[in-house]
PDB file of N, CA and C in Angstrom:
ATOM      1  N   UNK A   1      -5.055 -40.320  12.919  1.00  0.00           N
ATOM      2  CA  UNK A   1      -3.902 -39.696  13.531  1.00  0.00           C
ATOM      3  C   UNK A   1      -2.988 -40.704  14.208  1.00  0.00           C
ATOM      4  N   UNK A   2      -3.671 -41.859  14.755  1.00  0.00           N
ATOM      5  CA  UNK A   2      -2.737 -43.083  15.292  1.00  0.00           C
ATOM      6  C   UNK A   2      -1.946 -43.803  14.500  1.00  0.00           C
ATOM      7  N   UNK A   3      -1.942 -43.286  12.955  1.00  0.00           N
ATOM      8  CA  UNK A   3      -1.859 -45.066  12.289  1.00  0.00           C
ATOM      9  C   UNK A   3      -0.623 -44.387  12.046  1.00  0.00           C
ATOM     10  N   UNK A   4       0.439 -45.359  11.528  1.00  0.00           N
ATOM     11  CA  UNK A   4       1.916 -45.065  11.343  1.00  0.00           C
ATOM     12  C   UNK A   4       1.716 -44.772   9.714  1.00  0.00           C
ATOM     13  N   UNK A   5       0.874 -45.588   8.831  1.00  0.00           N
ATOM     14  CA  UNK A   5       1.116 -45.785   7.078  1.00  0.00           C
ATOM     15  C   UNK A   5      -0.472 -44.960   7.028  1.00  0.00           C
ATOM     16  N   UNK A   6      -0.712 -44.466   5.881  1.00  0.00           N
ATOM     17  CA  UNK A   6      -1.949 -44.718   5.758  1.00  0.00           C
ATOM     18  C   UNK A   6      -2.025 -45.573   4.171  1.00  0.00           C
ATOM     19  N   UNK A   7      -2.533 -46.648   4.270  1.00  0.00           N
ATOM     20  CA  UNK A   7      -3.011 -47.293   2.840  1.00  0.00           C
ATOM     21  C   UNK A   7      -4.261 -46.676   2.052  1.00  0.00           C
ATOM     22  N   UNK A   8      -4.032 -46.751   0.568  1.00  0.00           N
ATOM     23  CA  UNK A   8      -4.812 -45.718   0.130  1.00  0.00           C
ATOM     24  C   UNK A   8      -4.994 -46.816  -1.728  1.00  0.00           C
ATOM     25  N   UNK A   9      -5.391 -48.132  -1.530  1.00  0.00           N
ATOM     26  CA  UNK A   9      -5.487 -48.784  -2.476  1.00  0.00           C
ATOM     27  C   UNK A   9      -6.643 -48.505  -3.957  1.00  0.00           C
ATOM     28  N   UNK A  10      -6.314 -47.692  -3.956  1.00  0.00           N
ATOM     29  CA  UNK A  10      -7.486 -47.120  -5.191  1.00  0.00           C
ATOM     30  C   UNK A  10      -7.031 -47.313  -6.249  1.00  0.00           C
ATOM     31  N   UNK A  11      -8.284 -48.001  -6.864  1.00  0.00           N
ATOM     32  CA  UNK A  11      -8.363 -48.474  -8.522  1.00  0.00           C
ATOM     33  C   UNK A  11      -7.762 -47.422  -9.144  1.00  0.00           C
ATOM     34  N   UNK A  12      -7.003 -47.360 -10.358  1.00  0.00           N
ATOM     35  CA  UNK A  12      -5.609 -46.311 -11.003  1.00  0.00           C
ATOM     36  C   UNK A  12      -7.404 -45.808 -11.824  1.00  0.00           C
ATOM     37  N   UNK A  13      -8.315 -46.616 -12.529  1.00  0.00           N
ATOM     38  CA  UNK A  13      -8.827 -46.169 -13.714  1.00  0.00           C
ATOM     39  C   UNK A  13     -10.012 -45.098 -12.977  1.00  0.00           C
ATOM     40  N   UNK A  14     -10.148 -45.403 -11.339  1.00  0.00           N
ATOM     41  CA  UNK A  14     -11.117 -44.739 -11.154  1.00  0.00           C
ATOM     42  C   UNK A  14     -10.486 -43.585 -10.167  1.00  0.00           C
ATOM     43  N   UNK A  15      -9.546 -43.308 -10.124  1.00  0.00           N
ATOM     44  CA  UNK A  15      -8.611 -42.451  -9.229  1.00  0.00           C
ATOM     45  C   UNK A  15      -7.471 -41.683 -10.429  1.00  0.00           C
ATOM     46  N   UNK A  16      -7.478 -41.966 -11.272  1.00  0.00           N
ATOM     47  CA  UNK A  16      -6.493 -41.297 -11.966  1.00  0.00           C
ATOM     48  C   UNK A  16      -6.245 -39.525 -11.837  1.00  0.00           C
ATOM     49  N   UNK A  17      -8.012 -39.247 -12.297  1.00  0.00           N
ATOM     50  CA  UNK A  17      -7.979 -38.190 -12.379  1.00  0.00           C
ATOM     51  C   UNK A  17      -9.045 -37.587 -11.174  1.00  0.00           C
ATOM     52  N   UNK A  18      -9.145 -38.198 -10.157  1.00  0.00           N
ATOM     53  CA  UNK A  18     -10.270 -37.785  -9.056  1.00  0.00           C
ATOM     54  C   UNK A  18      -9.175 -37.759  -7.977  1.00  0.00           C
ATOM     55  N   UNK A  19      -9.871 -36.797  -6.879  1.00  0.00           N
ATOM     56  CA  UNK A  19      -9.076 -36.108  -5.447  1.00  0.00           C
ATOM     57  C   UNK A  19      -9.381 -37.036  -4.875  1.00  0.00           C
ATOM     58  N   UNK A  20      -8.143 -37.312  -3.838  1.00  0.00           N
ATOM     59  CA  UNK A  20      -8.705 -38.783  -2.467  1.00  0.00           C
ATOM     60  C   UNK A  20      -7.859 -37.593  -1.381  1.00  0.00           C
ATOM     61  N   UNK A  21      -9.374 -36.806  -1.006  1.00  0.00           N
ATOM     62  CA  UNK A  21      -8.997 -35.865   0.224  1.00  0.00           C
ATOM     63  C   UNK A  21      -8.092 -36.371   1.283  1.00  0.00           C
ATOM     64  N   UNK A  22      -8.458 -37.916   1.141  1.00  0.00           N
ATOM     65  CA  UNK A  22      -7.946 -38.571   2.166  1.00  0.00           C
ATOM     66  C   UNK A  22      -5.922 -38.587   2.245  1.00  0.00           C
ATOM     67  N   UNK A  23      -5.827 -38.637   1.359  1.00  0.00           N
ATOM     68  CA  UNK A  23      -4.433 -38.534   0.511  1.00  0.00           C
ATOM     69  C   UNK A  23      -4.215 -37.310   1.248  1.00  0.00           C
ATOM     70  N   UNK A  24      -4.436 -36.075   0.665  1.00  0.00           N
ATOM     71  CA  UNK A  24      -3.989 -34.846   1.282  1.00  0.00           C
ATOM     72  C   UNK A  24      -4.251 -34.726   2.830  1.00  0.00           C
ATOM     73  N   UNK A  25      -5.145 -35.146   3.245  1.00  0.00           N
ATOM     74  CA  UNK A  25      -5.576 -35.002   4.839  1.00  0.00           C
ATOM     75  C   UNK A  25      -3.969 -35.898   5.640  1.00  0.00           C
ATOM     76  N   UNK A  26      -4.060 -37.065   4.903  1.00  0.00           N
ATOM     77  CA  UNK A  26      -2.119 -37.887   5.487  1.00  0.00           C
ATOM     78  C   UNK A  26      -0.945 -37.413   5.246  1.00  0.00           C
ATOM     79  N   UNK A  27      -1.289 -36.401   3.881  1.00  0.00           N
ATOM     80  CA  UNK A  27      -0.125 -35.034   3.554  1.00  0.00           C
ATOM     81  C   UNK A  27       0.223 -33.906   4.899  1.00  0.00           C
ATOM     82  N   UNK A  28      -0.876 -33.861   4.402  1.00  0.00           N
ATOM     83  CA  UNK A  28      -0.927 -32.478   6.107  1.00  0.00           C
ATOM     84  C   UNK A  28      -0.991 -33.237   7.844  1.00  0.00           C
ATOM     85  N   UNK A  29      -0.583 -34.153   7.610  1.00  0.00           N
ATOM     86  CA  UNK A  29      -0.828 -34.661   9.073  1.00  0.00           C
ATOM     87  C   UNK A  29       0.878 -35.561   9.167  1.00  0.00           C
ATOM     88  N   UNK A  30       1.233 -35.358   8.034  1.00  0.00           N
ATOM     89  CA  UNK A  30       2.685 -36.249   8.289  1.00  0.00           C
ATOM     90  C   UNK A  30       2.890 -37.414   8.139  1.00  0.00           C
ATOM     91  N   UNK A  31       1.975 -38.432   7.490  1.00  0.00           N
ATOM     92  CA  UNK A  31       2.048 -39.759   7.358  1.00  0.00           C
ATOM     93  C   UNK A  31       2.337 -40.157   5.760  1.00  0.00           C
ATOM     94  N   UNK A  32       3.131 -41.212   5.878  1.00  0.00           N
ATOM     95  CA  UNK A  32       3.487 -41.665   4.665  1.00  0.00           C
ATOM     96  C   UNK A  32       2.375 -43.049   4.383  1.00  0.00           C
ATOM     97  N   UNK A  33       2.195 -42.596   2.984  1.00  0.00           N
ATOM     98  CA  UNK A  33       0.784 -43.587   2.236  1.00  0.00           C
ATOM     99  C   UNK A  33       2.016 -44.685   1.323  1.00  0.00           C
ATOM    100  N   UNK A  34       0.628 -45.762   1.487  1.00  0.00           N
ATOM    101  CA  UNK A  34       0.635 -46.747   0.523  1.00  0.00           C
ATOM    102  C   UNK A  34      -0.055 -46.564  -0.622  1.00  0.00           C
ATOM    103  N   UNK A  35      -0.124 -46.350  -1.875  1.00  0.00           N
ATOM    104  CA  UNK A  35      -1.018 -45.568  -2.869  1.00  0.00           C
ATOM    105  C   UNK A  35      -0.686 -46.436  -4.362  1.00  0.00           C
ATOM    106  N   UNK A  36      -1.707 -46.108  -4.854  1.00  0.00           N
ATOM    107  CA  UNK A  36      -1.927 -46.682  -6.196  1.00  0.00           C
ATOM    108  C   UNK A  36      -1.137 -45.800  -7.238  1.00  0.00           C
ATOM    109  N   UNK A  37      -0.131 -46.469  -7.854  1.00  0.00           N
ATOM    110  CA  UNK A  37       0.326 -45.567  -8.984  1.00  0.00           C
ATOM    111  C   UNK A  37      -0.629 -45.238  -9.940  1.00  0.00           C
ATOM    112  N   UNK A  38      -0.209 -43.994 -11.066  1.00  0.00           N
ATOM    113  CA  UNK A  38      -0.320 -43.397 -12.002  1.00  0.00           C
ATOM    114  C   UNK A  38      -2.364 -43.253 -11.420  1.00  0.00           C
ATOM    115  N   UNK A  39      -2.308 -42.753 -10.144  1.00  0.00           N
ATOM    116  CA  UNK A  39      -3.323 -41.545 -10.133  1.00  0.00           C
ATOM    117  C   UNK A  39      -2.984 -40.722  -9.477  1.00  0.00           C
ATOM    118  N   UNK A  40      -3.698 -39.757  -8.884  1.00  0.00           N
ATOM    119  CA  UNK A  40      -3.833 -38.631  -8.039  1.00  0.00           C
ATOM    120  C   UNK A  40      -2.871 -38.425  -6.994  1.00  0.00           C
ATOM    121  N   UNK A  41      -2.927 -39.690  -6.922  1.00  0.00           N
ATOM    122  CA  UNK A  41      -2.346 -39.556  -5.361  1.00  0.00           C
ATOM    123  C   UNK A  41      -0.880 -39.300  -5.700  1.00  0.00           C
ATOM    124  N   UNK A  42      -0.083 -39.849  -6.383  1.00  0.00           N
ATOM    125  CA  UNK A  42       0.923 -40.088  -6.990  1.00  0.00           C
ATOM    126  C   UNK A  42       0.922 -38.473  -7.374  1.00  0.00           C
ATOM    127  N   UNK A  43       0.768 -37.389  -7.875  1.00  0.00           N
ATOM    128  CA  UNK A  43       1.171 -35.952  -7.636  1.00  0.00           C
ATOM    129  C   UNK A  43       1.235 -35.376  -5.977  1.00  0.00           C
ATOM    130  N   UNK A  44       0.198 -36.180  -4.971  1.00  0.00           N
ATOM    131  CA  UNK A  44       0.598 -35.055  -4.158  1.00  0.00           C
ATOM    132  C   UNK A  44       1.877 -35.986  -2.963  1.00  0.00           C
ATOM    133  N   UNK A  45       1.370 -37.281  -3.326  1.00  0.00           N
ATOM    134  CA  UNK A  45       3.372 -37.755  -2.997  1.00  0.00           C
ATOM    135  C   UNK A  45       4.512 -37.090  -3.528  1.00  0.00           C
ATOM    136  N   UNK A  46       4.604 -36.425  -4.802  1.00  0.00           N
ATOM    137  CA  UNK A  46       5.855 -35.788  -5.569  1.00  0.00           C
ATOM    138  C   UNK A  46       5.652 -34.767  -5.118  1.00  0.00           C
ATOM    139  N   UNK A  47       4.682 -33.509  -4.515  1.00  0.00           N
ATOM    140  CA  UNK A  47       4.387 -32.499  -4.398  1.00  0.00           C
ATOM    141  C   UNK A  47       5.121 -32.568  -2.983  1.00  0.00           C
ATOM    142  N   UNK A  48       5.189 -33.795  -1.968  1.00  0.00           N
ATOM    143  CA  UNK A  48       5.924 -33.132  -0.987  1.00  0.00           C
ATOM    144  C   UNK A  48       5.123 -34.269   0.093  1.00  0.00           C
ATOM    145  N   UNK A  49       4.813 -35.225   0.031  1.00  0.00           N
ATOM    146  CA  UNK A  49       4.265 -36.301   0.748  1.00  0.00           C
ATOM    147  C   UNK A  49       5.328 -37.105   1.116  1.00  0.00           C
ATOM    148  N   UNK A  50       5.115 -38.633   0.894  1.00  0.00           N
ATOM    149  CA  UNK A  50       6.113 -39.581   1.083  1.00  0.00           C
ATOM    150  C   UNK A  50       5.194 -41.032   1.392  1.00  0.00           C
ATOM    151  N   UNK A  51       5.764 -42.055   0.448  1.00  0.00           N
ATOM    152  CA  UNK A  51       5.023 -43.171   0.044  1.00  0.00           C
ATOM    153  C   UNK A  51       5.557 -43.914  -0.596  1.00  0.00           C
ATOM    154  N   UNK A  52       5.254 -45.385  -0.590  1.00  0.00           N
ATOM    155  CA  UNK A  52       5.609 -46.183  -1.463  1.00  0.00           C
ATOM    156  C   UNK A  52       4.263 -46.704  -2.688  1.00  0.00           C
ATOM    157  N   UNK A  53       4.569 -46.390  -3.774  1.00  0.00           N
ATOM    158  CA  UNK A  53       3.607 -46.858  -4.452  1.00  0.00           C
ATOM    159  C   UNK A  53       3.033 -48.411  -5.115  1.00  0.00           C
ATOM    160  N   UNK A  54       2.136 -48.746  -5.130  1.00  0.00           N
ATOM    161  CA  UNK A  54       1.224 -50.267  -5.555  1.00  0.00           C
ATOM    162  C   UNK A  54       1.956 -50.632  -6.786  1.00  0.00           C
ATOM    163  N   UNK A  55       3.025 -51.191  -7.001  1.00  0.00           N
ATOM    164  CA  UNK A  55       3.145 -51.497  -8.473  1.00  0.00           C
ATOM    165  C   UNK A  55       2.140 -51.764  -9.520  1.00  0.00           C
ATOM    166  N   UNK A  56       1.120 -52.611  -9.027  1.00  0.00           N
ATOM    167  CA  UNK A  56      -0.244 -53.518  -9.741  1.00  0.00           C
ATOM    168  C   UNK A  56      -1.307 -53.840  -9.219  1.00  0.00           C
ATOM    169  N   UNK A  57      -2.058 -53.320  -9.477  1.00  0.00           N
ATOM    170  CA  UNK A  57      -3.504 -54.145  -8.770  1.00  0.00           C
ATOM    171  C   UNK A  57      -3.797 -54.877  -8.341  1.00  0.00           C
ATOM    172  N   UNK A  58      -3.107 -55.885  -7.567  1.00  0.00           N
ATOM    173  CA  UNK A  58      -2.877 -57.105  -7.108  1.00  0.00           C
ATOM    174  C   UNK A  58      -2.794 -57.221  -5.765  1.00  0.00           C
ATOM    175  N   UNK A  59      -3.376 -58.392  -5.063  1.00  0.00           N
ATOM    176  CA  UNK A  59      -3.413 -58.178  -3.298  1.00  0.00           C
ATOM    177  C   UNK A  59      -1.592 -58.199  -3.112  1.00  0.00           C
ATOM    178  N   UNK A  60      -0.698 -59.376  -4.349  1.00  0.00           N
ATOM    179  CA  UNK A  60       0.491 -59.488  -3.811  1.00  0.00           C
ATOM    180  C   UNK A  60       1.543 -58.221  -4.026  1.00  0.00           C
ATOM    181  N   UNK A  61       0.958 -57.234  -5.009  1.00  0.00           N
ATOM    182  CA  UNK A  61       1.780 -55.809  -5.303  1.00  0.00           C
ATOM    183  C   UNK A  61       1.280 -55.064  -3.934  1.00  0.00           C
ATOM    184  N   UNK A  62      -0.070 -55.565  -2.975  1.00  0.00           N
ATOM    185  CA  UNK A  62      -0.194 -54.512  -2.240  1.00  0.00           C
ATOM    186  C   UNK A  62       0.297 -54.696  -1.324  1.00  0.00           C
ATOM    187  N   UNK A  63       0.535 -56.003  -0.938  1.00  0.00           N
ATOM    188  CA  UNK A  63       1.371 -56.481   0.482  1.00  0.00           C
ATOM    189  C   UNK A  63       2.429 -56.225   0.199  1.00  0.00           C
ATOM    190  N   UNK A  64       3.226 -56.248  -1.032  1.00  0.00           N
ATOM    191  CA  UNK A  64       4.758 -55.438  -1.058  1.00  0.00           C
ATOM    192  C   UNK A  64       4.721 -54.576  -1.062  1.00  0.00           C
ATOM    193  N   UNK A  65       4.137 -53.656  -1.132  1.00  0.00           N
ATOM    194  CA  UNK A  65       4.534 -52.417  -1.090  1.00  0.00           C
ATOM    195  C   UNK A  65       4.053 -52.154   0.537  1.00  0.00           C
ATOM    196  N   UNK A  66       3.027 -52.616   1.385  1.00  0.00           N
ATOM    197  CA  UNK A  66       3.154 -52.504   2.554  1.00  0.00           C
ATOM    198  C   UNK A  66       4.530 -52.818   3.295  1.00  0.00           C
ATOM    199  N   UNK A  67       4.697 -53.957   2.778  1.00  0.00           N
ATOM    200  CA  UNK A  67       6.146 -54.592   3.445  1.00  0.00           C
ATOM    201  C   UNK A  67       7.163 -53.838   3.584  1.00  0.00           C
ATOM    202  N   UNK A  68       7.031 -52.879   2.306  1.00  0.00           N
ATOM    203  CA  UNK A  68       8.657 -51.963   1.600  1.00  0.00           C
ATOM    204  C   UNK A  68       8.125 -50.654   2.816  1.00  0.00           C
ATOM    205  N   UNK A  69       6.893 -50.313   3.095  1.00  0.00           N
ATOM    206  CA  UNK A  69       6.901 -49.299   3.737  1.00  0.00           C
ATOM    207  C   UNK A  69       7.231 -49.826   5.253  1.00  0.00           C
ATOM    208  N   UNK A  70       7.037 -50.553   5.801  1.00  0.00           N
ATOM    209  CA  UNK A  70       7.424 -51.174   7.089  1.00  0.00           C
ATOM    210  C   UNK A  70       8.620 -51.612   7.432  1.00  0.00           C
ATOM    211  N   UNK A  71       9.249 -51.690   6.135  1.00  0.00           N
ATOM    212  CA  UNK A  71      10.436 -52.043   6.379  1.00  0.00           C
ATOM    213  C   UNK A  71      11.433 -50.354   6.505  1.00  0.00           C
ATOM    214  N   UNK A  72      10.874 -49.557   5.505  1.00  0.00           N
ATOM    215  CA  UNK A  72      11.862 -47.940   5.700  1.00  0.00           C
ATOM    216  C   UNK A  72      10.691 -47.164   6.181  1.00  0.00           C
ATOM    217  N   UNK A  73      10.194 -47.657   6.908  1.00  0.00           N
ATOM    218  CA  UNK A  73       9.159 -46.683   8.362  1.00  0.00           C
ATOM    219  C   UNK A  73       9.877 -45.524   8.283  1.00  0.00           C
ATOM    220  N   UNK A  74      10.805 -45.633   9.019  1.00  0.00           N
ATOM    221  CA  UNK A  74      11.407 -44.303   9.969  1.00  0.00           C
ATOM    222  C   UNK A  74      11.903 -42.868   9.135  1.00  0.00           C
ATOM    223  N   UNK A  75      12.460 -43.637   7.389  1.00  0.00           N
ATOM    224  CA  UNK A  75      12.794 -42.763   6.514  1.00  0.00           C
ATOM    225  C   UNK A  75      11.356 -42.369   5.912  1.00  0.00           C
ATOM    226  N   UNK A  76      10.636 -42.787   6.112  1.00  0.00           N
ATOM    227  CA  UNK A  76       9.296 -42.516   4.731  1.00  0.00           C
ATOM    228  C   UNK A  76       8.288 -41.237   6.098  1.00  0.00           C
ATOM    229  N   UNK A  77       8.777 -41.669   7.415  1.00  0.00           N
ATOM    230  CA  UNK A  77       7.646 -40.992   8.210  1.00  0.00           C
ATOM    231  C   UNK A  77       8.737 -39.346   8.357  1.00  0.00           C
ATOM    232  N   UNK A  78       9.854 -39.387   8.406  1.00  0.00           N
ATOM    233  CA  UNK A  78      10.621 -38.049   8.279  1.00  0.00           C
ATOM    234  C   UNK A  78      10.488 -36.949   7.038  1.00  0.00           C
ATOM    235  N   UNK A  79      10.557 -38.098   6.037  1.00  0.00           N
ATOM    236  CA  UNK A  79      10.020 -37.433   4.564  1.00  0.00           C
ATOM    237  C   UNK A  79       8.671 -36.569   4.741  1.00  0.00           C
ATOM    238  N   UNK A  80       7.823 -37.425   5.230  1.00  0.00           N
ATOM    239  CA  UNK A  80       6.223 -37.208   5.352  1.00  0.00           C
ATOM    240  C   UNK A  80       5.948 -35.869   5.948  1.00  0.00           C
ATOM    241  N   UNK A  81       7.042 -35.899   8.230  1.00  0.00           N
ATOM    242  CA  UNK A  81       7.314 -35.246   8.668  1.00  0.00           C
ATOM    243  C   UNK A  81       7.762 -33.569   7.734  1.00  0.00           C
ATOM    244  N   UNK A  82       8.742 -33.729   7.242  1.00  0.00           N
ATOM    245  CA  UNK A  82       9.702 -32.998   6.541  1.00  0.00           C
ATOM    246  C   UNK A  82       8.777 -32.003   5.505  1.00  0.00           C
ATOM    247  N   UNK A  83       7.567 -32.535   5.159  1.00  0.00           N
ATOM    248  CA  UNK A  83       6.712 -32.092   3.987  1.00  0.00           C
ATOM    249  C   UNK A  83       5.300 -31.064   4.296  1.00  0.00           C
ATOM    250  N   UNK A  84       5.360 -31.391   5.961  1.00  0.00           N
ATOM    251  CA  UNK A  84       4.070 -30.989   5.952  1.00  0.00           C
ATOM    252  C   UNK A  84       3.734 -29.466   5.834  1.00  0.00           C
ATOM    253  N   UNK A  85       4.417 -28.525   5.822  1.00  0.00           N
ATOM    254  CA  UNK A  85       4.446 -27.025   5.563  1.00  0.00           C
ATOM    255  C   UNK A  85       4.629 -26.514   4.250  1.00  0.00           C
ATOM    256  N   UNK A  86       5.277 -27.793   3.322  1.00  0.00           N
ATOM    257  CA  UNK A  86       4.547 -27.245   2.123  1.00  0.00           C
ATOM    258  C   UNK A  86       3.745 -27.497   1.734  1.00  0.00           C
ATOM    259  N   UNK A  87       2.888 -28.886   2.153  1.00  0.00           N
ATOM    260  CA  UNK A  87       1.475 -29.265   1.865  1.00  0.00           C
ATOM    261  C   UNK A  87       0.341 -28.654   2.103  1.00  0.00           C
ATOM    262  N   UNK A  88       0.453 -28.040   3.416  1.00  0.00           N
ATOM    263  CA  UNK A  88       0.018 -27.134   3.848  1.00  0.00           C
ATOM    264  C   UNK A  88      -0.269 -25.867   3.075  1.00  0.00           C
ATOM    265  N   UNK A  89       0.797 -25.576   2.710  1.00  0.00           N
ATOM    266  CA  UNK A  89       0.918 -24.263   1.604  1.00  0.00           C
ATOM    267  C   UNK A  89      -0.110 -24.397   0.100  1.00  0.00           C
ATOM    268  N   UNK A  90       0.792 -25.707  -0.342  1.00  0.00           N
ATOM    269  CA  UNK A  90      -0.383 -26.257  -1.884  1.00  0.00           C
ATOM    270  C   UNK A  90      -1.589 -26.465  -1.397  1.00  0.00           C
ATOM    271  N   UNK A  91      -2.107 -26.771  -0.553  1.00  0.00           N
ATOM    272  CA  UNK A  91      -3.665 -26.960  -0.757  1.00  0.00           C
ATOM    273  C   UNK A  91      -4.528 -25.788   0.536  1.00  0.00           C
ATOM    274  N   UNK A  92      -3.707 -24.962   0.720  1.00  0.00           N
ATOM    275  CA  UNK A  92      -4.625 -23.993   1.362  1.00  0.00           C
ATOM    276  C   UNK A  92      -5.845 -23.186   0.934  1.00  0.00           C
ATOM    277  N   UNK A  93      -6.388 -22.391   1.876  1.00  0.00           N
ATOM    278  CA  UNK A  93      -7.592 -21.654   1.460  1.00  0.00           C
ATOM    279  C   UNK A  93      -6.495 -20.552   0.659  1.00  0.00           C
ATOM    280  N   UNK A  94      -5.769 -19.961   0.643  1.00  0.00           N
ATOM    281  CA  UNK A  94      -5.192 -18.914   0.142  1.00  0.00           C
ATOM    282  C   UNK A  94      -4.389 -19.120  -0.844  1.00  0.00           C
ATOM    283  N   UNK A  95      -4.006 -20.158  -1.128  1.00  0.00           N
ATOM    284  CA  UNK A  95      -3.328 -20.854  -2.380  1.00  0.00           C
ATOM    285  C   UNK A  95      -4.605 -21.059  -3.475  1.00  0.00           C
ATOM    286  N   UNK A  96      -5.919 -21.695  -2.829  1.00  0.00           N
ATOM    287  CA  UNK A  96      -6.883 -21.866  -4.060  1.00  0.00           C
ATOM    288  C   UNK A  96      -7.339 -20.771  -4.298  1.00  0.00           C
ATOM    289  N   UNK A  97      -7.476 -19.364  -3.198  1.00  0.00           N
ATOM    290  CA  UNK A  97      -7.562 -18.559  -3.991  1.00  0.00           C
ATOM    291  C   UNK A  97      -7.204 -17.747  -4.714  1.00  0.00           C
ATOM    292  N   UNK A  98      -6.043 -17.919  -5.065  1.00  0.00           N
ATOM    293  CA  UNK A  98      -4.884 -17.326  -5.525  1.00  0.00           C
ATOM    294  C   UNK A  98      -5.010 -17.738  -6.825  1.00  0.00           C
ATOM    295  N   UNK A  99      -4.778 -19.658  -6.972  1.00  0.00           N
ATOM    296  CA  UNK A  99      -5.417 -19.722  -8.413  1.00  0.00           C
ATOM    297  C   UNK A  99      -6.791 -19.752  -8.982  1.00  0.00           C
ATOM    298  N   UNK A 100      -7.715 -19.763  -8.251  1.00  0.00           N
ATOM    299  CA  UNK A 100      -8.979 -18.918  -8.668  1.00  0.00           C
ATOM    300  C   UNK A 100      -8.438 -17.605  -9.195  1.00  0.00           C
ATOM    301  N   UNK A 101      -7.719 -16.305  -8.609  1.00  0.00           N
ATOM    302  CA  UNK A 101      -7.452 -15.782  -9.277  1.00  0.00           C
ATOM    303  C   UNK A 101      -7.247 -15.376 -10.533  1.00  0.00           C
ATOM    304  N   UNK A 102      -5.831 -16.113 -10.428  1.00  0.00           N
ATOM    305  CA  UNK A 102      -5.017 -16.417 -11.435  1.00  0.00           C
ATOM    306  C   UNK A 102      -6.309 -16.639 -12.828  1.00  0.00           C
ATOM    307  N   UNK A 103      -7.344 -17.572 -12.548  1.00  0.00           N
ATOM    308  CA  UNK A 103      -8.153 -18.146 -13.850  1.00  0.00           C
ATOM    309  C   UNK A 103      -9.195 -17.014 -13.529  1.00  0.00           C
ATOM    310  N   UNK A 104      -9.619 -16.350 -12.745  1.00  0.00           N
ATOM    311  CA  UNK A 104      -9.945 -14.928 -12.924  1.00  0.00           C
ATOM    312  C   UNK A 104      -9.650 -13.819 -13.733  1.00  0.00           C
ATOM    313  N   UNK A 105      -8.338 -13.468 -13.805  1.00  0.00           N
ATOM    314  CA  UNK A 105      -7.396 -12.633 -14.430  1.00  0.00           C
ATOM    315  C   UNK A 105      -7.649 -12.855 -15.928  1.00  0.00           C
ATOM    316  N   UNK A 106      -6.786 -14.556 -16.158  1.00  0.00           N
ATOM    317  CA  UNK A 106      -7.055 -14.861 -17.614  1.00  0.00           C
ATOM    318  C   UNK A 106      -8.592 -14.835 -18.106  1.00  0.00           C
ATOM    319  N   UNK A 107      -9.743 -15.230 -17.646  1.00  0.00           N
ATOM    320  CA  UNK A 107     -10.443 -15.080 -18.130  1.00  0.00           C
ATOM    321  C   UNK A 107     -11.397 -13.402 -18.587  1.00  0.00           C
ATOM    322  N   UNK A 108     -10.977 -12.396 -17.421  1.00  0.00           N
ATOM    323  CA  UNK A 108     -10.833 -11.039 -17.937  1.00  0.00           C
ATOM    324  C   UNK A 108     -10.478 -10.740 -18.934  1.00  0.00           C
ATOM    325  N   UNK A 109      -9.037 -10.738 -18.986  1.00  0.00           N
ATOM    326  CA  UNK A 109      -8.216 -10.137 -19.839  1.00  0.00           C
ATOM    327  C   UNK A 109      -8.538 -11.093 -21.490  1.00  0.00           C
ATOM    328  N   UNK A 110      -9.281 -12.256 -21.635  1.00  0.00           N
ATOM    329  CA  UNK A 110     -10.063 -13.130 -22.874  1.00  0.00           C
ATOM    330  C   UNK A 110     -10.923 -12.525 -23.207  1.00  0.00           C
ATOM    331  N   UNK A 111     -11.988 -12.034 -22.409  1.00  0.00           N
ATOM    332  CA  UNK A 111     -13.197 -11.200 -22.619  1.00  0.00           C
ATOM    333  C   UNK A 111     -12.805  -9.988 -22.998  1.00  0.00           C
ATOM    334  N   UNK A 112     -11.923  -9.307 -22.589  1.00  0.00           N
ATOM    335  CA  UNK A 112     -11.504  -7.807 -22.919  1.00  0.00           C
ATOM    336  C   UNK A 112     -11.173  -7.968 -24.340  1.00  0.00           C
ATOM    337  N   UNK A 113     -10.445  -8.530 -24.994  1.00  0.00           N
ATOM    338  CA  UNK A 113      -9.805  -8.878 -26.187  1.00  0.00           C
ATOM    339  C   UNK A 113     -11.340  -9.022 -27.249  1.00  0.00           C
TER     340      UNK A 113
END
């Protein structure tokens, strides 16, 4: 809750398609991440977060992109600010159960057929 960024350097091949709760927990709390492109995290930044992303796997892609976030702090933490009630919304208890539903429904109405 103290930190201004949260960094979130995760391997793309082992994060692509896996949840980093941690990601959503800095969603719902208002902080803008440092994050590894083309995984996970990278949807719930577009979903309504705010971040600068890792160009490359590299310590020197990660210190730039720290740099780029330290340098537009104030815009990336308003974004972050700005987001947290719909983040809130996408990953609620009543949103998952809604699409539980939803794959409830379809799978009824498959079996009925």
């Amino acid at each position: 809750q103290e930190a201004d960024v949260i960094v979130l350097p995760y391997r793309s091949e082992s994060y692509r398609a896996r949840v980093s709760r941690v990601a959503i927990e800095a969603a719902i709390l208002g902080k803008p991440m440092v994050y590894s492109k083309d995984t996970w995290i990278s949807e719930v930044v577009a979903m309504g977060g705010a971040g600068v992303a890792i160009a490359e796997e590299t310590p020197q892609s990660l210190a730039e992109a720290i740099q780029m976030a330290i340098g537009d702090l104030d815009t990336l933490q308003s974004e972050a600010e700005r987001s947290v009630a719909r983040v809130r919304e996408l990953y609620s208890v009543s949103s998952f159960h809604h699409l539980l539903g939803e794959v409830g429904e379809n799978k009824k109405s498959n079996i009925a057929e």
